[in-house]
Protein backbone atom coordinates (compact mmCIF):
# COMPACT_ATOMS: atom_id res chain seq x y z
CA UNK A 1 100.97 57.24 104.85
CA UNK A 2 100.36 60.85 104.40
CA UNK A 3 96.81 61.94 103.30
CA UNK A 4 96.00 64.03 100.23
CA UNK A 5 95.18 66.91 102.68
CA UNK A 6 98.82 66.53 104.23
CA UNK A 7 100.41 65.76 101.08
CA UNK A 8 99.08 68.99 99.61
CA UNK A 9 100.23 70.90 102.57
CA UNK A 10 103.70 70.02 102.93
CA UNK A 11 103.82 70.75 98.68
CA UNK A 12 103.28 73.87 99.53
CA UNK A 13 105.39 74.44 102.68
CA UNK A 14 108.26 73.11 100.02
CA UNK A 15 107.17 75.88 97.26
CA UNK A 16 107.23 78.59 100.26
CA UNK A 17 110.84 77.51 100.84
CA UNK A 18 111.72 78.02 97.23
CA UNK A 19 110.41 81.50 97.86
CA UNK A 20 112.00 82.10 100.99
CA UNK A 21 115.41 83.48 100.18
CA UNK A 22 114.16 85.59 97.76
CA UNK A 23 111.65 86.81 100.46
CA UNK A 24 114.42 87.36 102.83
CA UNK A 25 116.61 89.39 100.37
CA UNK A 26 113.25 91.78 98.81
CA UNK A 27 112.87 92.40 103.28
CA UNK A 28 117.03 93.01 103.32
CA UNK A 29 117.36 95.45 100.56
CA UNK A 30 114.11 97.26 100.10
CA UNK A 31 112.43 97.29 103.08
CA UNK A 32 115.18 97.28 105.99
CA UNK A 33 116.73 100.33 104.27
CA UNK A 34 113.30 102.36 105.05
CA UNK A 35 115.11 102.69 108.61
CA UNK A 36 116.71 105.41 107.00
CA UNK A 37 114.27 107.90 106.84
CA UNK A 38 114.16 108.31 110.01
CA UNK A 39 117.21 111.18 109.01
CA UNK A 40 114.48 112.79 107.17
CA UNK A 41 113.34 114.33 110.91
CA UNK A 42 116.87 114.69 112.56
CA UNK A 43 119.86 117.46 111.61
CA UNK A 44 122.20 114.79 111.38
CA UNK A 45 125.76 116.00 110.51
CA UNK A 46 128.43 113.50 109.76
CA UNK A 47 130.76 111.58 110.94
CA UNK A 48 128.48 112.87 114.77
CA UNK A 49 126.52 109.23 115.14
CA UNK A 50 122.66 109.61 114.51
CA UNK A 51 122.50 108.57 118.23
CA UNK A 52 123.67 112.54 119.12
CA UNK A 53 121.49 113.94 116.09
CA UNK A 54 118.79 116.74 117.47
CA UNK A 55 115.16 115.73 116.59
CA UNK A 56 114.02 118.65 113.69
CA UNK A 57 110.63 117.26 112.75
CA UNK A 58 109.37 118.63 109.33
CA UNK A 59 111.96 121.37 109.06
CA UNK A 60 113.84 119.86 106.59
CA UNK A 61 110.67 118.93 104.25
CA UNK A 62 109.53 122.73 104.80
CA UNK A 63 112.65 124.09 103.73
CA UNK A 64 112.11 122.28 100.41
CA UNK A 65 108.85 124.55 99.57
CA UNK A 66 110.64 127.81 101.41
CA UNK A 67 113.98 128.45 99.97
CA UNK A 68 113.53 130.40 96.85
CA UNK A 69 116.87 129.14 95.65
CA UNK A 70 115.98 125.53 96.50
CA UNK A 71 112.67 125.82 94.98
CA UNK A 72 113.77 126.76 91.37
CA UNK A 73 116.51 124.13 91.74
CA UNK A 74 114.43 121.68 92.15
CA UNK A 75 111.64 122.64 89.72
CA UNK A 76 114.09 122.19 86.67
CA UNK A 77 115.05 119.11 88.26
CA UNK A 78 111.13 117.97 88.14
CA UNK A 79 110.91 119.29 84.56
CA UNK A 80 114.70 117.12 83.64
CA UNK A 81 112.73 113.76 85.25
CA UNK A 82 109.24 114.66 84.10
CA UNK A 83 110.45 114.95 80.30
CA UNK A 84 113.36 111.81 80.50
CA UNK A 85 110.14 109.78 81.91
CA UNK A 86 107.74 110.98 79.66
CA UNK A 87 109.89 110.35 76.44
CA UNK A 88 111.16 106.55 77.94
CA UNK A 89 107.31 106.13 79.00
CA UNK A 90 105.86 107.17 75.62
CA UNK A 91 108.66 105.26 73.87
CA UNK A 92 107.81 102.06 75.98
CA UNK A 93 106.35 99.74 73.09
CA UNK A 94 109.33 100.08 71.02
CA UNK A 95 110.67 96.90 72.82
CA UNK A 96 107.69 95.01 72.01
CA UNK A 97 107.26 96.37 68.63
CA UNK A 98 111.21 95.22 68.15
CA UNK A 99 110.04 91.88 69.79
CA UNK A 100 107.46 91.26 66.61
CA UNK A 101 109.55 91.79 64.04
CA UNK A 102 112.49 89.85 65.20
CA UNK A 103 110.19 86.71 66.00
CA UNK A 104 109.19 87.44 61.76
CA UNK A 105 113.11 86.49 61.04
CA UNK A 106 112.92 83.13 59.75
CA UNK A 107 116.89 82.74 59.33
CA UNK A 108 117.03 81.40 62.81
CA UNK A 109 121.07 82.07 63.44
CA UNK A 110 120.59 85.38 62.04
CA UNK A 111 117.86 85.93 64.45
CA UNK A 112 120.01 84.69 67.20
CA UNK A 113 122.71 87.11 65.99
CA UNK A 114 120.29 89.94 66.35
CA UNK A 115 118.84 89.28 69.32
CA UNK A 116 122.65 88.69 70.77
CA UNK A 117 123.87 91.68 69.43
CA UNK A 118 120.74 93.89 70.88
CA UNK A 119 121.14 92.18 74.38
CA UNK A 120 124.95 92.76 75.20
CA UNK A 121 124.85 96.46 75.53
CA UNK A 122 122.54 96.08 79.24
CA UNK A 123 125.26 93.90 80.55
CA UNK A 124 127.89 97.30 79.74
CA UNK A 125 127.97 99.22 82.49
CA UNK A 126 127.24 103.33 81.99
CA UNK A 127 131.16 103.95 82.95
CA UNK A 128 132.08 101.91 79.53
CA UNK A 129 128.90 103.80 77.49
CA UNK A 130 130.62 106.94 78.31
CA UNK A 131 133.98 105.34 77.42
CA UNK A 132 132.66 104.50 74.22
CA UNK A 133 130.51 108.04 73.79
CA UNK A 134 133.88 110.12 74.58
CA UNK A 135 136.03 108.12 72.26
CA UNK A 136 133.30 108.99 69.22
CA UNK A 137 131.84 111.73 69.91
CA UNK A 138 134.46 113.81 71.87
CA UNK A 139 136.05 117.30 70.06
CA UNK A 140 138.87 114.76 68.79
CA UNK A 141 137.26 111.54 68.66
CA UNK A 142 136.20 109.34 65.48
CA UNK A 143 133.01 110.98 64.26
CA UNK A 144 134.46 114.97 64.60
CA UNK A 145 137.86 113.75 62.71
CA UNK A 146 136.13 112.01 60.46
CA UNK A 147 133.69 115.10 59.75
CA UNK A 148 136.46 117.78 59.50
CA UNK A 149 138.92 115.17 57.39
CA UNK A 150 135.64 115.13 54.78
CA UNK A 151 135.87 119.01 55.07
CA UNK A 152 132.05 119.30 56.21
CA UNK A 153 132.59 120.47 59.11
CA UNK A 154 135.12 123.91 59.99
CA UNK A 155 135.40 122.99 64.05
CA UNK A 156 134.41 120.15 66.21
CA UNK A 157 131.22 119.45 67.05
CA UNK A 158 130.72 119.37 70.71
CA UNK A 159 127.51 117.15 71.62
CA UNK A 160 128.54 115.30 74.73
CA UNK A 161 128.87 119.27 76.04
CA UNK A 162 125.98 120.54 74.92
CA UNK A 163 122.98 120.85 76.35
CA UNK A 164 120.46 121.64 73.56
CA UNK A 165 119.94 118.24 72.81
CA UNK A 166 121.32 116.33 76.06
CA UNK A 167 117.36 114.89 76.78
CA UNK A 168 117.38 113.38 72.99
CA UNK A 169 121.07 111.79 73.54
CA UNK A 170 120.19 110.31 76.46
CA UNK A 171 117.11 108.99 75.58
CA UNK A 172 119.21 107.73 72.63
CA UNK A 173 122.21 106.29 74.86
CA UNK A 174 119.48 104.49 77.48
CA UNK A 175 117.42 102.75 74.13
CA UNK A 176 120.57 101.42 72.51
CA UNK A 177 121.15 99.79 75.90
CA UNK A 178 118.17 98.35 77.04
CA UNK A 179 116.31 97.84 73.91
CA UNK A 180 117.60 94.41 73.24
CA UNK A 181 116.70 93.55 77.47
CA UNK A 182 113.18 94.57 77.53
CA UNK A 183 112.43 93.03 74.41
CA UNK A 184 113.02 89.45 76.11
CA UNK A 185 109.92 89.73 77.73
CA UNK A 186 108.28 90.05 74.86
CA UNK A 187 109.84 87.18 72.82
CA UNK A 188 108.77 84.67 75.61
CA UNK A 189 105.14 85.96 76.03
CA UNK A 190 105.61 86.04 71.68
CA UNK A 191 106.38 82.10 72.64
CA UNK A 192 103.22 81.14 74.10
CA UNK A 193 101.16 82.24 71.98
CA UNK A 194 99.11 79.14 70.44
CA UNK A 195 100.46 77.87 67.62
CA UNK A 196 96.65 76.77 66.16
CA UNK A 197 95.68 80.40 65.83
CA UNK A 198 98.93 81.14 63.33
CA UNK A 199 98.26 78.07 61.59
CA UNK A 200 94.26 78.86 61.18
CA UNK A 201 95.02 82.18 60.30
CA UNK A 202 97.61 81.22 57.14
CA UNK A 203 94.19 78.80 55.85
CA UNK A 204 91.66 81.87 55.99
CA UNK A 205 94.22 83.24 53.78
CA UNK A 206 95.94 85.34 56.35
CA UNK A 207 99.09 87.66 55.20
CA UNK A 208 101.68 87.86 57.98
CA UNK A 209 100.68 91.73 58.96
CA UNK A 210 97.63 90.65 59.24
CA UNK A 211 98.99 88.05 61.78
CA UNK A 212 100.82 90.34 63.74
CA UNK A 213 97.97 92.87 63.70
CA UNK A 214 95.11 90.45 64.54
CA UNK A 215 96.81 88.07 66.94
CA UNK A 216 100.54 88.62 67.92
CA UNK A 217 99.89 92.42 69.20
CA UNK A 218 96.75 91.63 70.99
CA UNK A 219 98.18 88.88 72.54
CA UNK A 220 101.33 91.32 73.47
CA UNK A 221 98.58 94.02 75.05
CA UNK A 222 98.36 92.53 78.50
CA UNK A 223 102.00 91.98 79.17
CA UNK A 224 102.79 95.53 77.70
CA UNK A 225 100.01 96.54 80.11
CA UNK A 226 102.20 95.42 83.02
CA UNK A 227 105.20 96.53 82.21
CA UNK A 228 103.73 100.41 81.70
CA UNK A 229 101.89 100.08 84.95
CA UNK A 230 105.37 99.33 86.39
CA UNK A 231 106.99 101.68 84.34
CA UNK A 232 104.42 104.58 85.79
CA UNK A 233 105.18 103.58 89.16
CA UNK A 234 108.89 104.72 88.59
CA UNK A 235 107.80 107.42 86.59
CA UNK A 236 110.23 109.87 89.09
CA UNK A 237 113.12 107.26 89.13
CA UNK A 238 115.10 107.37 86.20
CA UNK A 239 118.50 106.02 88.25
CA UNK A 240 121.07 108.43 88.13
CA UNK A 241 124.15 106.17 86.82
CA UNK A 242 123.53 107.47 83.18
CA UNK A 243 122.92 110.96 84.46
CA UNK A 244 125.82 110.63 86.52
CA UNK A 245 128.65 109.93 84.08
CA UNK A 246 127.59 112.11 81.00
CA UNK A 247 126.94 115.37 83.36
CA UNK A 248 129.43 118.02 83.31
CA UNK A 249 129.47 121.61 83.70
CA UNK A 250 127.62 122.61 80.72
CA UNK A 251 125.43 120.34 80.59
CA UNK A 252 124.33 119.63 84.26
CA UNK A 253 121.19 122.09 84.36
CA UNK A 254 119.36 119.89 82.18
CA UNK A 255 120.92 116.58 82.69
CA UNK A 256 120.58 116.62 86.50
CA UNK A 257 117.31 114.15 87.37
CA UNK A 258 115.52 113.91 90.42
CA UNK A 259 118.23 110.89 91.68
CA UNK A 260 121.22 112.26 90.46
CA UNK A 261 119.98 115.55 92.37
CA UNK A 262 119.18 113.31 95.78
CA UNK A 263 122.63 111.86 95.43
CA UNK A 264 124.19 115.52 94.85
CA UNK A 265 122.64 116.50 97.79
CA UNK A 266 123.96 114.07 100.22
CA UNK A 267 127.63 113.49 98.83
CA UNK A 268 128.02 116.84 96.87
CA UNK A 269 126.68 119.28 99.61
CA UNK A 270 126.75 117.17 102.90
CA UNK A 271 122.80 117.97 103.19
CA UNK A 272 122.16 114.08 104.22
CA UNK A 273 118.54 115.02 105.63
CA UNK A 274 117.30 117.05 102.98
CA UNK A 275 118.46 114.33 100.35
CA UNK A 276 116.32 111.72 102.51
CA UNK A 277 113.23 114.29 103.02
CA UNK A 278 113.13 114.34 99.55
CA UNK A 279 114.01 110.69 98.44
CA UNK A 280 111.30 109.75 101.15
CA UNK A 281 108.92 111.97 99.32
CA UNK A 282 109.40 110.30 95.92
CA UNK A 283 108.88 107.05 96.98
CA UNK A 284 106.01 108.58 97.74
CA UNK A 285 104.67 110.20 95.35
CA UNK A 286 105.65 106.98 93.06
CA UNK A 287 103.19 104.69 95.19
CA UNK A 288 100.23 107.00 94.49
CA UNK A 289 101.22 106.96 90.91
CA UNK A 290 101.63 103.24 90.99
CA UNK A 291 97.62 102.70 92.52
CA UNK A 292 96.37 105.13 90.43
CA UNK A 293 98.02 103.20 87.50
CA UNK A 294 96.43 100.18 88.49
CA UNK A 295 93.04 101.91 89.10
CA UNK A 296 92.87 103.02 85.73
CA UNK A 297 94.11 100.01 84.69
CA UNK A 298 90.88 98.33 86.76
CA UNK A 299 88.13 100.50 85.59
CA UNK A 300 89.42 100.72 81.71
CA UNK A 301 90.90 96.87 81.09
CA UNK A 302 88.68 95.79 84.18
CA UNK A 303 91.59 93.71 85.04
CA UNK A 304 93.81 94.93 88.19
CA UNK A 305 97.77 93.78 88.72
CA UNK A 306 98.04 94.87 92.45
């Protein structure tokens, strides 16, 4: 017969094989790419193979800081990211504030209904948002007809071309999609939340805002916490899908984030090595935001996530 010791040991080897495939995929797709930054330091120039690239060193990384040209690009390409990242970060607790007042629905399949409803739209892809934003919001879609029908409007209204407001739309376009998604998180931490303190709470006389602002919030606080830690850490990678499908000529100056900018580089331009010099720099830069997070995080909440 197997001892306690042994017994305990093989549990665990069987827990670490549960984890393994996921192991093996995280090593697959986010570390075995890091190969390719080795293109950061090499004039490679498709379809040559990297085998007959010529070794550059930093030139590519100085050219970043050297070209005028290059330099204003990307500085409004740093002010697009810094202000579609600052308005997503700053707008972060609306999932779990949407969380709260869902879990107050009492009418359970209206709740359901809700929370259905909310969820769907992560599941669209940002091809079919765009589908959906031409067909309403396009110079002869629903909303302008409808407008100049009414008579108040003279001529279309062209917001998916403009660019005065493209950072609000956006911001507009990526809560409507994901607002329902990060609120899960939310409703299951909402879940474990004891039961006794509610019911303690209604005999003290308790009104249900005081509930939510004495004991579902605070208990909310340290998974909001993590999530804005994360969040920070990708504070310079917005993805560029969104960006991707609602730029066009008028509006690409200020739609144009750091990734979609990357990914212009490399398939727009050809300028693979520059588009990896600088992807290799944001990763980066998004580590030292991401320990610095949790460092503040350490010496504020005196608890640390890393």
């Amino acid at each position: 017969m197997l001892s306690k010791i042994d017994k305990k040991k093989w549990y665990s080897f069987k827990l670490f094989l549960y984890v393994l495939p996921f192991l093996v995929l995280v090593l697959l797709f986010s570390y075995y790419p890091l190969y390719g930054w080795l293109y950061a330091f090499y004039d490679y120039r498709p379809p040559r193979p990297f085998s007959e690239a010529e070794f550059v060193g930093l030139k590519w990384f100085k050219s970043l800081v050297e070209n005028p040209v290059k330099i204003s690009q990307l500085l409004q390409v740093l002010k697009n990211t810094f202000v579609m990242s600052g308005i997503t970060l700053g707008t972060s607790w609306l999932p779990m504030l949407f969380a709260v007042f869902l879990n107050e629905i009492r009418c359970m399949p209206f709740r359901k209904f809700v929370q259905t409803v909310t969820t769907l739209p992560n599941f669209i892809s940002w091809v079919l948002v765009y589908s959906l934003a031409f067909s309403l919001f396009n110079s002869t879609g629903m909303v302008n007809t409808l407008l100049l029908n009414l008579g108040l409007i003279k001529e279309p209204v062209l917001i998916l071309q403009s660019s005065e407001h493209v950072w609000l739309t956006q911001w507009l376009w990526l809560t409507w999609k994901n607002l329902g998604w990060a609120a899960i998180m939310y409703i299951a931490a909402i879940s474990s939340i004891d039961d006794e303190l509610f019911q303690a709470a209604k005999v003290d006389g308790a009104t249900r805002m005081q509930m939510i602002r004495y004991i579902t919030i605070p208990s909310l606080l340290p998974t909001f916490f993590v999530l804005l830690m994360m969040n920070i850490g990708n504070f310079l990678s917005n993805g560029m899908e969104q960006y991707y499908v609602f730029q066009n000529a008028f509006n690409k100056d200020y739609i144009q984030v750091l990734d979609l900018y990357v990914y212009n580089l490399a398939m727009g331009s050809g300028s693979y090595s520059v588009s990896v010099a600088l992807s290799m720099l944001k990763s980066v830069v998004s580590v030292i935001l991401l320990i610095v997070a949790n460092a503040i995080s350490k010496m504020t909440r005196g608890e640390s996530f890393l």
